[in-house]
PDB file of N, CA and C in Angstrom:
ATOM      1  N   UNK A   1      74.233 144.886 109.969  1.00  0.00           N
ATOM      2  CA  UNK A   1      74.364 145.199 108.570  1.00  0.00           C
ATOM      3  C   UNK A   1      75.226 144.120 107.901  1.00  0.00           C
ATOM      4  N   UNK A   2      74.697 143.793 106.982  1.00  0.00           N
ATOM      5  CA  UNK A   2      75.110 142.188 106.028  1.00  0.00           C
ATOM      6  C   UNK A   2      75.710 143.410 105.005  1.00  0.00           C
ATOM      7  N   UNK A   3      76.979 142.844 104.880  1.00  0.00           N
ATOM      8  CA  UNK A   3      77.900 143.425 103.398  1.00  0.00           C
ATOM      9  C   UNK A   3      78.638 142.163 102.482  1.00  0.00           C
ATOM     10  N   UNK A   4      78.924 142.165 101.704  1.00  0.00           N
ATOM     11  CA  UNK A   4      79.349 141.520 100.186  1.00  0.00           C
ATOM     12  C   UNK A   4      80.772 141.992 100.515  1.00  0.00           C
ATOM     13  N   UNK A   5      81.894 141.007  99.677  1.00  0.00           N
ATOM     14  CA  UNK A   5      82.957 141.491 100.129  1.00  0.00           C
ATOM     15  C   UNK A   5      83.247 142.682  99.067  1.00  0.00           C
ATOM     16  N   UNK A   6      82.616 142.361  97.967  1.00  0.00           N
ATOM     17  CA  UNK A   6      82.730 143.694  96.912  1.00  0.00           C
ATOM     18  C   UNK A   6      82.119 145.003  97.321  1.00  0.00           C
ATOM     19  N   UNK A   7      80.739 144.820  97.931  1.00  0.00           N
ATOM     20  CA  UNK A   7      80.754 145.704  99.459  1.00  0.00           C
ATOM     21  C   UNK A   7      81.785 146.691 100.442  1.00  0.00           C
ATOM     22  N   UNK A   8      82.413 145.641 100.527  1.00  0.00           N
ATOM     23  CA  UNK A   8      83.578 145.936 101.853  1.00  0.00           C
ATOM     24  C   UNK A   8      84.805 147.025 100.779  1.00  0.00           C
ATOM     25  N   UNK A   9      85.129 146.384 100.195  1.00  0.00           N
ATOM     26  CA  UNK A   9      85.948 147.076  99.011  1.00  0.00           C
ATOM     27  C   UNK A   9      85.705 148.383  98.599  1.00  0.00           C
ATOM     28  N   UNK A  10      84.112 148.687  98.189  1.00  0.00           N
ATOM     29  CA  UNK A  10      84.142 149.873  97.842  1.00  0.00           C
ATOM     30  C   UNK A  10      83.896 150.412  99.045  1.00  0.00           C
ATOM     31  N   UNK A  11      83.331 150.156 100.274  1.00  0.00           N
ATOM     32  CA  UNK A  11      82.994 151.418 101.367  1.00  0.00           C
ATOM     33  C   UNK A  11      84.773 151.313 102.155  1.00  0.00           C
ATOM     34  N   UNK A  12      85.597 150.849 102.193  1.00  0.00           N
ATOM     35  CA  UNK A  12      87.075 150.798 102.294  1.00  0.00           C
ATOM     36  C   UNK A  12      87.805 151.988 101.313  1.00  0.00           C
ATOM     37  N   UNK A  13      87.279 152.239 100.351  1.00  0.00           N
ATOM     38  CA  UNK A  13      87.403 153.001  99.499  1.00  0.00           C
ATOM     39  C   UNK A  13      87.560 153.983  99.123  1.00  0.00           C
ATOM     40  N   UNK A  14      85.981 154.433  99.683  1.00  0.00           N
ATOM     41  CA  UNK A  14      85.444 155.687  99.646  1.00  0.00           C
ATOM     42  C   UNK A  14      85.886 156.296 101.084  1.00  0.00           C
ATOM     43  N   UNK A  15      86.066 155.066 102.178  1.00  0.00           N
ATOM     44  CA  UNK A  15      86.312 155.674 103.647  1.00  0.00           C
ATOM     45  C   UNK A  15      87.906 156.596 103.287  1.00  0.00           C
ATOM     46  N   UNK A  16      89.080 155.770 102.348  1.00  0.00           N
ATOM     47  CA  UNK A  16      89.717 156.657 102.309  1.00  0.00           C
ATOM     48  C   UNK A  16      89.683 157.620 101.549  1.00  0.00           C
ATOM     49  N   UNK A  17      88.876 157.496 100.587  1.00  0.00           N
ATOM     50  CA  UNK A  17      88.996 158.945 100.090  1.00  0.00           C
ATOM     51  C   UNK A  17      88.555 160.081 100.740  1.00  0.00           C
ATOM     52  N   UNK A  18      87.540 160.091 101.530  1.00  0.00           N
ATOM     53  CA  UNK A  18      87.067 160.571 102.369  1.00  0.00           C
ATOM     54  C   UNK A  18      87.398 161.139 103.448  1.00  0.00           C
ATOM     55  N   UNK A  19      87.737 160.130 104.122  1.00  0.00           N
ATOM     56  CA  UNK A  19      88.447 160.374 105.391  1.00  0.00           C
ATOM     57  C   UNK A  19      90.120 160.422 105.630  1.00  0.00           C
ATOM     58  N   UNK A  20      90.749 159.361 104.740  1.00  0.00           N
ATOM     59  CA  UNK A  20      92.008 159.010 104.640  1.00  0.00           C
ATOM     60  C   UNK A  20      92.761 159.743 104.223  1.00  0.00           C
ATOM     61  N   UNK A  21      92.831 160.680 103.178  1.00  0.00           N
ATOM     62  CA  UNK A  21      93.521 161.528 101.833  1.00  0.00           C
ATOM     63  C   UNK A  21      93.303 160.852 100.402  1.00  0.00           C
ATOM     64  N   UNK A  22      94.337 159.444 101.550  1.00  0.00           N
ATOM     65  CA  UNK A  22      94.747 158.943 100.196  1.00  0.00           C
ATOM     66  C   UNK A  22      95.583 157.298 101.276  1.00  0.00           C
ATOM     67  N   UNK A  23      95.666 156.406 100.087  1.00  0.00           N
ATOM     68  CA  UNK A  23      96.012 154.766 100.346  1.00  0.00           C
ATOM     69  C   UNK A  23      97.866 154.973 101.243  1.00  0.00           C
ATOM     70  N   UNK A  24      98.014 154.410 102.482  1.00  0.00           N
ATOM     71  CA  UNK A  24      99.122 154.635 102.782  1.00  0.00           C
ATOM     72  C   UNK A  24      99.942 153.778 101.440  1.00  0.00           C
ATOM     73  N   UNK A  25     101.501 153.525 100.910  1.00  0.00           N
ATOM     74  CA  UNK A  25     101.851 153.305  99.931  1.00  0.00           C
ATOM     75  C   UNK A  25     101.444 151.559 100.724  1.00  0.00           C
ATOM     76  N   UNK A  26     101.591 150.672  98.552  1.00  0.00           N
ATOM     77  CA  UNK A  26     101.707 149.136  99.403  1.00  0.00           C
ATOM     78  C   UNK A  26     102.526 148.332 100.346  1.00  0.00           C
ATOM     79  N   UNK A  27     104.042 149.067 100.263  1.00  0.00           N
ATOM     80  CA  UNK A  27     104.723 148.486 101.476  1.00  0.00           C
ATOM     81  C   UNK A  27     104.643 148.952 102.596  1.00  0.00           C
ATOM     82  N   UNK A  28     103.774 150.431 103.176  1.00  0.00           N
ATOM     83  CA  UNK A  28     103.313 150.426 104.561  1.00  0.00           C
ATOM     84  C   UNK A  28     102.487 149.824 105.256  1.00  0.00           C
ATOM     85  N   UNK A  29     101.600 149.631 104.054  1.00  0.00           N
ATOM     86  CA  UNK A  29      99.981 148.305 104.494  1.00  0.00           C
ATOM     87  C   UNK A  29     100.478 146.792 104.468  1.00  0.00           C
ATOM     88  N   UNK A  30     101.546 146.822 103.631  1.00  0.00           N
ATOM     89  CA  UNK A  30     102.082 145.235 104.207  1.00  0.00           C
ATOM     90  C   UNK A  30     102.399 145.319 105.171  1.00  0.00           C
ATOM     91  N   UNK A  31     103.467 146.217 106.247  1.00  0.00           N
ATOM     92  CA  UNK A  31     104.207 146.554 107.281  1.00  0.00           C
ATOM     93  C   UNK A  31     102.520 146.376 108.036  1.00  0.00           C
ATOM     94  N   UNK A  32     101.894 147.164 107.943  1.00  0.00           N
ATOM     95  CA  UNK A  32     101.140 147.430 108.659  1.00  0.00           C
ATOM     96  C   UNK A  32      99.890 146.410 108.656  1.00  0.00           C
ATOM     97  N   UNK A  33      99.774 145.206 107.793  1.00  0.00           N
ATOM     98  CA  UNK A  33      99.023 144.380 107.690  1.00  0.00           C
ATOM     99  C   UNK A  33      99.886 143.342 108.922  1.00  0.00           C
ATOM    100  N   UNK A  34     101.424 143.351 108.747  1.00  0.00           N
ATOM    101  CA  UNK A  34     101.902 142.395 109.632  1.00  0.00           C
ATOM    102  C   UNK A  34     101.924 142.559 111.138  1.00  0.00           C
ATOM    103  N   UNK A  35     102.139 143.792 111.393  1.00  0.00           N
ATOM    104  CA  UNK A  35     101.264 144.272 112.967  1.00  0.00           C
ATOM    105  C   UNK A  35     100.217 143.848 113.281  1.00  0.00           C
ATOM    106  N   UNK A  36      99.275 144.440 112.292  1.00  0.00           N
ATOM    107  CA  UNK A  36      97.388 143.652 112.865  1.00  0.00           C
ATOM    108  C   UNK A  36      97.509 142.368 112.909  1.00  0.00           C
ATOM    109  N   UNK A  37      98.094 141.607 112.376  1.00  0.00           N
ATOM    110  CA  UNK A  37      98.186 139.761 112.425  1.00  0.00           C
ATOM    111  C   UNK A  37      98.785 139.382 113.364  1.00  0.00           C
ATOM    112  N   UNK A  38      99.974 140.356 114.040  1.00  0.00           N
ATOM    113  CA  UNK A  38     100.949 139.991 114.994  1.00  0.00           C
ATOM    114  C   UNK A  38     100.033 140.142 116.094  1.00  0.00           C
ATOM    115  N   UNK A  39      98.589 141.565 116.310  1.00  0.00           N
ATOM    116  CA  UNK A  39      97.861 141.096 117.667  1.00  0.00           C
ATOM    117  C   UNK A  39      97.221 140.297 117.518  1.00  0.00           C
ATOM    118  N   UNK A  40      96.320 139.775 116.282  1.00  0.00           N
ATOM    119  CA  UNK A  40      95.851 138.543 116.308  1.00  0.00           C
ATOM    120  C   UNK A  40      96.445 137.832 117.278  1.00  0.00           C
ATOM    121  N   UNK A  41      97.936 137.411 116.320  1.00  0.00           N
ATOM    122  CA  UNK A  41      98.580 136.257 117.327  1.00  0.00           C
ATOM    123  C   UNK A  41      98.778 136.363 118.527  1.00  0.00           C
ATOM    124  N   UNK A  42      99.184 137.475 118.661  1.00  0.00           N
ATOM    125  CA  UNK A  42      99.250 137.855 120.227  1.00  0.00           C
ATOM    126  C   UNK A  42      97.876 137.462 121.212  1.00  0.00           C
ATOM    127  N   UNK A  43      96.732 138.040 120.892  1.00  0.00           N
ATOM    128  CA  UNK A  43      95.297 137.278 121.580  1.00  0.00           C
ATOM    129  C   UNK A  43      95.351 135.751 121.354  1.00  0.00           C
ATOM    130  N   UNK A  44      95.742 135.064 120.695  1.00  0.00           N
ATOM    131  CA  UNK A  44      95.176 133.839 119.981  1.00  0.00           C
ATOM    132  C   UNK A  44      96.677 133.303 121.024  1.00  0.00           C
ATOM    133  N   UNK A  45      97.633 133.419 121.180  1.00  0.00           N
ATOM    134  CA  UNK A  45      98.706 132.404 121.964  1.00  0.00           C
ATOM    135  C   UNK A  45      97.896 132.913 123.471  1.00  0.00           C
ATOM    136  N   UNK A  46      97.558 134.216 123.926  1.00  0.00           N
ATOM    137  CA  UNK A  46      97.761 133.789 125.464  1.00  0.00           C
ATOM    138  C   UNK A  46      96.056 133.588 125.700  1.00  0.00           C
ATOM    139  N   UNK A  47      95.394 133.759 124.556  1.00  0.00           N
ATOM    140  CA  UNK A  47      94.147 133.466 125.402  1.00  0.00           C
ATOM    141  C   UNK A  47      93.909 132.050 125.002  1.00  0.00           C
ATOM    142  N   UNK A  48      94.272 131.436 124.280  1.00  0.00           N
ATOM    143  CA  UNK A  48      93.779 129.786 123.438  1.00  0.00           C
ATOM    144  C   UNK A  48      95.302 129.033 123.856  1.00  0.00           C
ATOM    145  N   UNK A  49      96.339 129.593 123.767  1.00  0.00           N
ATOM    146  CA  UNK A  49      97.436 128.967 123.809  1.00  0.00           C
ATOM    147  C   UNK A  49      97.875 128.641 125.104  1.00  0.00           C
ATOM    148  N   UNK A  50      99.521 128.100 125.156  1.00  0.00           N
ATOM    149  CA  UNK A  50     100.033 127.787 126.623  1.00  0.00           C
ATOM    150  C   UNK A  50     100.175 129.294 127.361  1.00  0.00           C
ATOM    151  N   UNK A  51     100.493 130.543 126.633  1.00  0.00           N
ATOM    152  CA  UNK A  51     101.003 131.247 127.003  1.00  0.00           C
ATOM    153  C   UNK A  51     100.146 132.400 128.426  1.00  0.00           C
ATOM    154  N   UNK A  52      99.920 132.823 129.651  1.00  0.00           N
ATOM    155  CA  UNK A  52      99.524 133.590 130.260  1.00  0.00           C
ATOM    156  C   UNK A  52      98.882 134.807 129.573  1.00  0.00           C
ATOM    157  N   UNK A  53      98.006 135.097 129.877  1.00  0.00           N
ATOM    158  CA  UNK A  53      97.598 136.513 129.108  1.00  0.00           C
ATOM    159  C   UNK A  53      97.883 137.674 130.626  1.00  0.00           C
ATOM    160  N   UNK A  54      98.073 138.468 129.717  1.00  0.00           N
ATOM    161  CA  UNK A  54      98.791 139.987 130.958  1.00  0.00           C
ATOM    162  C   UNK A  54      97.412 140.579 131.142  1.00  0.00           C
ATOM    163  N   UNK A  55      97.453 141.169 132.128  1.00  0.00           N
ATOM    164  CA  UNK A  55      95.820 141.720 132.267  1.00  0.00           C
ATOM    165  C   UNK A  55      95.770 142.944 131.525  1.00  0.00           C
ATOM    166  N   UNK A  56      96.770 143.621 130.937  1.00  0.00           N
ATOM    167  CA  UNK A  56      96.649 144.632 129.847  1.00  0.00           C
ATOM    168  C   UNK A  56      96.164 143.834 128.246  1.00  0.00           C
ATOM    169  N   UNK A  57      95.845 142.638 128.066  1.00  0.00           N
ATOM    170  CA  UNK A  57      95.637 142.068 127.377  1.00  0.00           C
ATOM    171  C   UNK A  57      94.015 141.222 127.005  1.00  0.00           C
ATOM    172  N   UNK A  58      93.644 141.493 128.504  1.00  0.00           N
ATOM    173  CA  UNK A  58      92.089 140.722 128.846  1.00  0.00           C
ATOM    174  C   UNK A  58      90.989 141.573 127.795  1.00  0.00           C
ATOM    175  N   UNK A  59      91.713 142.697 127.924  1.00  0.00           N
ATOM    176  CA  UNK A  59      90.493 144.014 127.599  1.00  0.00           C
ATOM    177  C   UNK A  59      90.238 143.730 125.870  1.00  0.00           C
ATOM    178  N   UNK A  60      91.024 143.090 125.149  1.00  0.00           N
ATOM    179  CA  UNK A  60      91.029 143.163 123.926  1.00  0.00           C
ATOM    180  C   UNK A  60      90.667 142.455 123.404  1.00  0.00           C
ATOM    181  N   UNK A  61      89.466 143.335 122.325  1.00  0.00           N
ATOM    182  CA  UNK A  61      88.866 142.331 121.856  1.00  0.00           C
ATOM    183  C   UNK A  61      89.327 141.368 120.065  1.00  0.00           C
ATOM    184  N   UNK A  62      88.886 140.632 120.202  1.00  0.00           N
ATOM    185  CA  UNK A  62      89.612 139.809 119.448  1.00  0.00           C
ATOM    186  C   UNK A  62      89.082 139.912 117.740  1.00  0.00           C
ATOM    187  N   UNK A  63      87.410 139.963 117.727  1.00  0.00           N
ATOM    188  CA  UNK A  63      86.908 140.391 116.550  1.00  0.00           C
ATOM    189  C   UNK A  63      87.302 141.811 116.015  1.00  0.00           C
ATOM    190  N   UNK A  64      87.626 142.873 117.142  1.00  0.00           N
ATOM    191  CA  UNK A  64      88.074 144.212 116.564  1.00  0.00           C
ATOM    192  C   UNK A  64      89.322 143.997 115.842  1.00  0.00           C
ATOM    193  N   UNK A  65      90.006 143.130 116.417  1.00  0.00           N
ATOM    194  CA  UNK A  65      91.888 143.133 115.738  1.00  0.00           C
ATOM    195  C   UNK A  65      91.437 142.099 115.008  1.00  0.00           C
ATOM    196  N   UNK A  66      90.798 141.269 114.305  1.00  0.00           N
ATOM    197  CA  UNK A  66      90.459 140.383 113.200  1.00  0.00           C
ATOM    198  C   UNK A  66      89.912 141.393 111.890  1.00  0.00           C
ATOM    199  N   UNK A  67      89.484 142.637 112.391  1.00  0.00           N
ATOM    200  CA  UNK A  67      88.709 143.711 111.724  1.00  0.00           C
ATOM    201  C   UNK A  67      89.750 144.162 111.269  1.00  0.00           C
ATOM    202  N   UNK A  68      91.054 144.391 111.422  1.00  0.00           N
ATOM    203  CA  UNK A  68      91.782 145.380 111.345  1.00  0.00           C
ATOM    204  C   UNK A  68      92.552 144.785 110.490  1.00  0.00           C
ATOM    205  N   UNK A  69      92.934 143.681 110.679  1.00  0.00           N
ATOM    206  CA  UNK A  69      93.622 142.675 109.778  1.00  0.00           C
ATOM    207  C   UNK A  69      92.692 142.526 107.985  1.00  0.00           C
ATOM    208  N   UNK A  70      91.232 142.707 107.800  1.00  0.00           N
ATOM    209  CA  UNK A  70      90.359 142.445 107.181  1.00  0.00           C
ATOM    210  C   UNK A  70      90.547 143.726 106.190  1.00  0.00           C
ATOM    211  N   UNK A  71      90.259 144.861 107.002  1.00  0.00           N
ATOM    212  CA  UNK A  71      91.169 146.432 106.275  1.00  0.00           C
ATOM    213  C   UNK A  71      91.986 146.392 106.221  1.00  0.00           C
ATOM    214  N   UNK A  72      93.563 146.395 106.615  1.00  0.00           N
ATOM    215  CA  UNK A  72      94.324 146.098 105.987  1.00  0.00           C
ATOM    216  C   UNK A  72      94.519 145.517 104.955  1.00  0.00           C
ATOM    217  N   UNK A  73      93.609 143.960 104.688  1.00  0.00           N
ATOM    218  CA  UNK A  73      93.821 143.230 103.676  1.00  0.00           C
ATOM    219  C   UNK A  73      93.039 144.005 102.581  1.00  0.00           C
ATOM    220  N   UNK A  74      91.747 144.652 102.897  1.00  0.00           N
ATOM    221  CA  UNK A  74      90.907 145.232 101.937  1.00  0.00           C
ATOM    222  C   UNK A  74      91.825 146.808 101.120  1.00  0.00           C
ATOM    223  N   UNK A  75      92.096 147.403 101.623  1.00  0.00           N
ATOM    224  CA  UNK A  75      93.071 148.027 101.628  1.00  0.00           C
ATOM    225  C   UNK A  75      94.358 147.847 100.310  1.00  0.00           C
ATOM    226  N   UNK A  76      94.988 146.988 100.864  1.00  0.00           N
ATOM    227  CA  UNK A  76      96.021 146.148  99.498  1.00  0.00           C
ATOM    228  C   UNK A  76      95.790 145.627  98.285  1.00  0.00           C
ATOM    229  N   UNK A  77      94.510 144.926  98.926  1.00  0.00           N
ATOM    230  CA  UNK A  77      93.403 144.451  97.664  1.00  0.00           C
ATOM    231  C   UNK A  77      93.290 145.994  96.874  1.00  0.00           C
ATOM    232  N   UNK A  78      92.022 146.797  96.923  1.00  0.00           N
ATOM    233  CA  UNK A  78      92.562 148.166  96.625  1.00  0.00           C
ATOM    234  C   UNK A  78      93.098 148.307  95.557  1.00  0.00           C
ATOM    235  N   UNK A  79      94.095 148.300  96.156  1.00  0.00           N
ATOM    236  CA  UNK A  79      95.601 149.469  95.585  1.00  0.00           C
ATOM    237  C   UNK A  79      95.835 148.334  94.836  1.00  0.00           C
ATOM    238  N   UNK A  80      96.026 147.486  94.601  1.00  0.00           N
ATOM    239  CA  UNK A  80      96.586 145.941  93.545  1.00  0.00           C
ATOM    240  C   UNK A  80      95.673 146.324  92.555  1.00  0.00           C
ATOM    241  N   UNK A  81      94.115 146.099  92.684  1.00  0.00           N
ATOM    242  CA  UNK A  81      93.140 145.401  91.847  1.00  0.00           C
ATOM    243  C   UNK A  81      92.718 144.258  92.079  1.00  0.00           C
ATOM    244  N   UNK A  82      93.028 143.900  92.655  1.00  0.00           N
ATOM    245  CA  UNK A  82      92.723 141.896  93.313  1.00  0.00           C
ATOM    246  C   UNK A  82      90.661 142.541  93.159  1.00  0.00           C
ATOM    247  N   UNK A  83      90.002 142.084  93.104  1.00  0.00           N
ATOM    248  CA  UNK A  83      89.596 141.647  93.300  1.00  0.00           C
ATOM    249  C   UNK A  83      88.930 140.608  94.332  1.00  0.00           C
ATOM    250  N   UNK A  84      88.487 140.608  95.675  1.00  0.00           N
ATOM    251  CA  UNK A  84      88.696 139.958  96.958  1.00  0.00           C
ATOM    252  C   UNK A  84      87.747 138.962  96.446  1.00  0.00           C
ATOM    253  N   UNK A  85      86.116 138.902  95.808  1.00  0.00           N
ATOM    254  CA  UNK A  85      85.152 137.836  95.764  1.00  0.00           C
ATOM    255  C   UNK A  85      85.656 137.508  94.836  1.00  0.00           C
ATOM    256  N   UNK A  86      85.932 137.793  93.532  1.00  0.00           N
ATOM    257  CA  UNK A  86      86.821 136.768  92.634  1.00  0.00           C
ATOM    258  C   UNK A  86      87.926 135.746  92.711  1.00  0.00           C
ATOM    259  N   UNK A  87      88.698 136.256  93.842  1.00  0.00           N
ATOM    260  CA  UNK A  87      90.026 135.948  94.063  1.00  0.00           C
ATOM    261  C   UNK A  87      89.656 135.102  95.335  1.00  0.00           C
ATOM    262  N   UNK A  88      88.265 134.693  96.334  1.00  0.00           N
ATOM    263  CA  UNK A  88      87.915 133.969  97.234  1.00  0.00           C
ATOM    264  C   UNK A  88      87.269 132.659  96.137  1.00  0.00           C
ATOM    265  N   UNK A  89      86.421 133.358  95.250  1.00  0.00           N
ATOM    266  CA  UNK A  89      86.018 132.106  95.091  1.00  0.00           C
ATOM    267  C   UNK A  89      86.723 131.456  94.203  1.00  0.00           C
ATOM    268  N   UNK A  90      87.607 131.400  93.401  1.00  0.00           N
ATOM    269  CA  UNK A  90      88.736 130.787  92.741  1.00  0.00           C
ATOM    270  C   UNK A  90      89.342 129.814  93.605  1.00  0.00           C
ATOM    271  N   UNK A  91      89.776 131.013  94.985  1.00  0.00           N
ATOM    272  CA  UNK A  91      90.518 130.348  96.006  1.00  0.00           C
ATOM    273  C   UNK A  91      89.473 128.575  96.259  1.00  0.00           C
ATOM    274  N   UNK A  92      88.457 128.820  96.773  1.00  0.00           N
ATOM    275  CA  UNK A  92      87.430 127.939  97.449  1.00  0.00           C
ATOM    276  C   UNK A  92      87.358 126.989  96.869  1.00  0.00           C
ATOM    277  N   UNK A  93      87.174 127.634  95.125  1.00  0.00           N
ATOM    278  CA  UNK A  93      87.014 126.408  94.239  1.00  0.00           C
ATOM    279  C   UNK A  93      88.549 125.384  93.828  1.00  0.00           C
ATOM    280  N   UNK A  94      89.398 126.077  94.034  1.00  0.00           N
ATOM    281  CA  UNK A  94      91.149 124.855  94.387  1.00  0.00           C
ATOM    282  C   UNK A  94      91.217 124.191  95.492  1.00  0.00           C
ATOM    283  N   UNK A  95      90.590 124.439  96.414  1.00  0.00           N
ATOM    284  CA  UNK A  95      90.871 124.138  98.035  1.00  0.00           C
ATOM    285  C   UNK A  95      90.068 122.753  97.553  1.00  0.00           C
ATOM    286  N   UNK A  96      88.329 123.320  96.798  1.00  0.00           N
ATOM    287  CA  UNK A  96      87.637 122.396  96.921  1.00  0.00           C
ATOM    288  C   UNK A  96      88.257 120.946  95.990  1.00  0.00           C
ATOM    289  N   UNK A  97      88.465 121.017  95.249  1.00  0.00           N
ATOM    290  CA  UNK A  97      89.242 119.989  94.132  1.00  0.00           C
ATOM    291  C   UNK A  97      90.269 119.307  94.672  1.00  0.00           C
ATOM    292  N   UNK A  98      91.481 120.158  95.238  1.00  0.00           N
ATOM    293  CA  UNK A  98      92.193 119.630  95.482  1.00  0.00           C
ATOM    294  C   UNK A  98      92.358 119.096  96.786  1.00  0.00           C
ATOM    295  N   UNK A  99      91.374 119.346  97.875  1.00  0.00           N
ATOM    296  CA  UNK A  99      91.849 118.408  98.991  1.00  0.00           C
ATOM    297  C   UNK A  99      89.780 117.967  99.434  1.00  0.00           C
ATOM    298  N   UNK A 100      89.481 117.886  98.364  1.00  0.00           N
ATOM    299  CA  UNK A 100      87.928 117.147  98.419  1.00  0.00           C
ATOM    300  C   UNK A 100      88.232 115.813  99.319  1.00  0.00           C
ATOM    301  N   UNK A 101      89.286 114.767  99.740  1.00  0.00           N
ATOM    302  CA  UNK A 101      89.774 113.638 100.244  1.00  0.00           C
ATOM    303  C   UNK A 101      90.488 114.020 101.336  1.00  0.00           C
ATOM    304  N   UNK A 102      91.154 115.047 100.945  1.00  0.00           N
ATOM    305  CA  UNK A 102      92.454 114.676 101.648  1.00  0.00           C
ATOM    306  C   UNK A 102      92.300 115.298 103.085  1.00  0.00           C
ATOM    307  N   UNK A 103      91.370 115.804 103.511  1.00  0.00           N
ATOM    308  CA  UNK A 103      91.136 115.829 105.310  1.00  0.00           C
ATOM    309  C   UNK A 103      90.401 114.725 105.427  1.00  0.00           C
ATOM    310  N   UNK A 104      89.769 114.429 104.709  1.00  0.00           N
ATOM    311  CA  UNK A 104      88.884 113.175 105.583  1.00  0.00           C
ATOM    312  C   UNK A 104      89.883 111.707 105.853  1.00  0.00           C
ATOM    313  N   UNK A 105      90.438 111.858 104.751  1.00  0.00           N
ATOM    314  CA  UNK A 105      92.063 110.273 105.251  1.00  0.00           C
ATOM    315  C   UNK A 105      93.206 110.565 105.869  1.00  0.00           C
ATOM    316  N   UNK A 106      93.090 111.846 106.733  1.00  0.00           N
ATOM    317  CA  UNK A 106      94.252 112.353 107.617  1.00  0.00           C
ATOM    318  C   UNK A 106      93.514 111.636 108.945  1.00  0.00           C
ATOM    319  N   UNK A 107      94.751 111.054 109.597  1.00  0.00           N
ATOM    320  CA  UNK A 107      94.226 109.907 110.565  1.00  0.00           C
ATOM    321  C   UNK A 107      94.676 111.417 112.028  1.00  0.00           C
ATOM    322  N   UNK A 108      95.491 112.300 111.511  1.00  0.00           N
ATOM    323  CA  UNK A 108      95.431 113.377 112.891  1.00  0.00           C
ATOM    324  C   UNK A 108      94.408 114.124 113.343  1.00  0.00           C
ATOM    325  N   UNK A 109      92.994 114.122 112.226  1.00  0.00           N
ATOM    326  CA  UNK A 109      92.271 114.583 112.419  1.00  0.00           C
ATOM    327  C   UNK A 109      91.031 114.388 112.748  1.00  0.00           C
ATOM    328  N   UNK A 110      91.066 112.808 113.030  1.00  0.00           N
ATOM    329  CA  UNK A 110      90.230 111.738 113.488  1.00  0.00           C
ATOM    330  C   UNK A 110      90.328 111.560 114.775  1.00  0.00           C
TER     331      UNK A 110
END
């Protein structure tokens, strides 16, 4: 199933109204946005990085805790008003302008 991020937003939405009650407040979903990023990191140092991965750690998958991080963010978005496809492609279109050069004459990335 192909979704739109304005998509994602409203079925995030309706899941809590639904299922949720109601939006935990915005400083628990920040709290709780910085956990889901922290297993990110956590998969991303011992399975890509120097670090050993624990075998309580093998089992996990990495797109599920990228998911979780994604609700969370959808979530905040939410409760703000952001806007996520407005506020991406704005993003895309500064990234694009302003560094249209500037990876290609970085000699670290050559």
């Amino acid at each position: 199933m192909r979704l739109t991020i304005e998509e994602a937003q409203s079925q995030v939405d309706q899941w809590i109204k639904t299922h949720g009650v109601r939006y935990f407040s915005e400083l628990t979903n920040m709290a709780i946005l910085t956990e889901e990023v922290g297993e990110v990191a956590r998969i991303m140092a011992r399975r890509y990085g120097e670090q050993s991965e624990k075998e309580s750690d093998k089992g996990k998958d990495l797109g599920e805790e990228m998911a979780d991080v994604l609700w969370v963010l959808i979530c905040l978005a939410n409760q703000t008003g952001v806007n996520l496809t407005e506020a991406f492609q704005k993003n895309l279109e500064k990234k694009t302008l302003r560094d249209h050069e500037r990876h290609h004459s970085n000699p670290k990335l050559k």
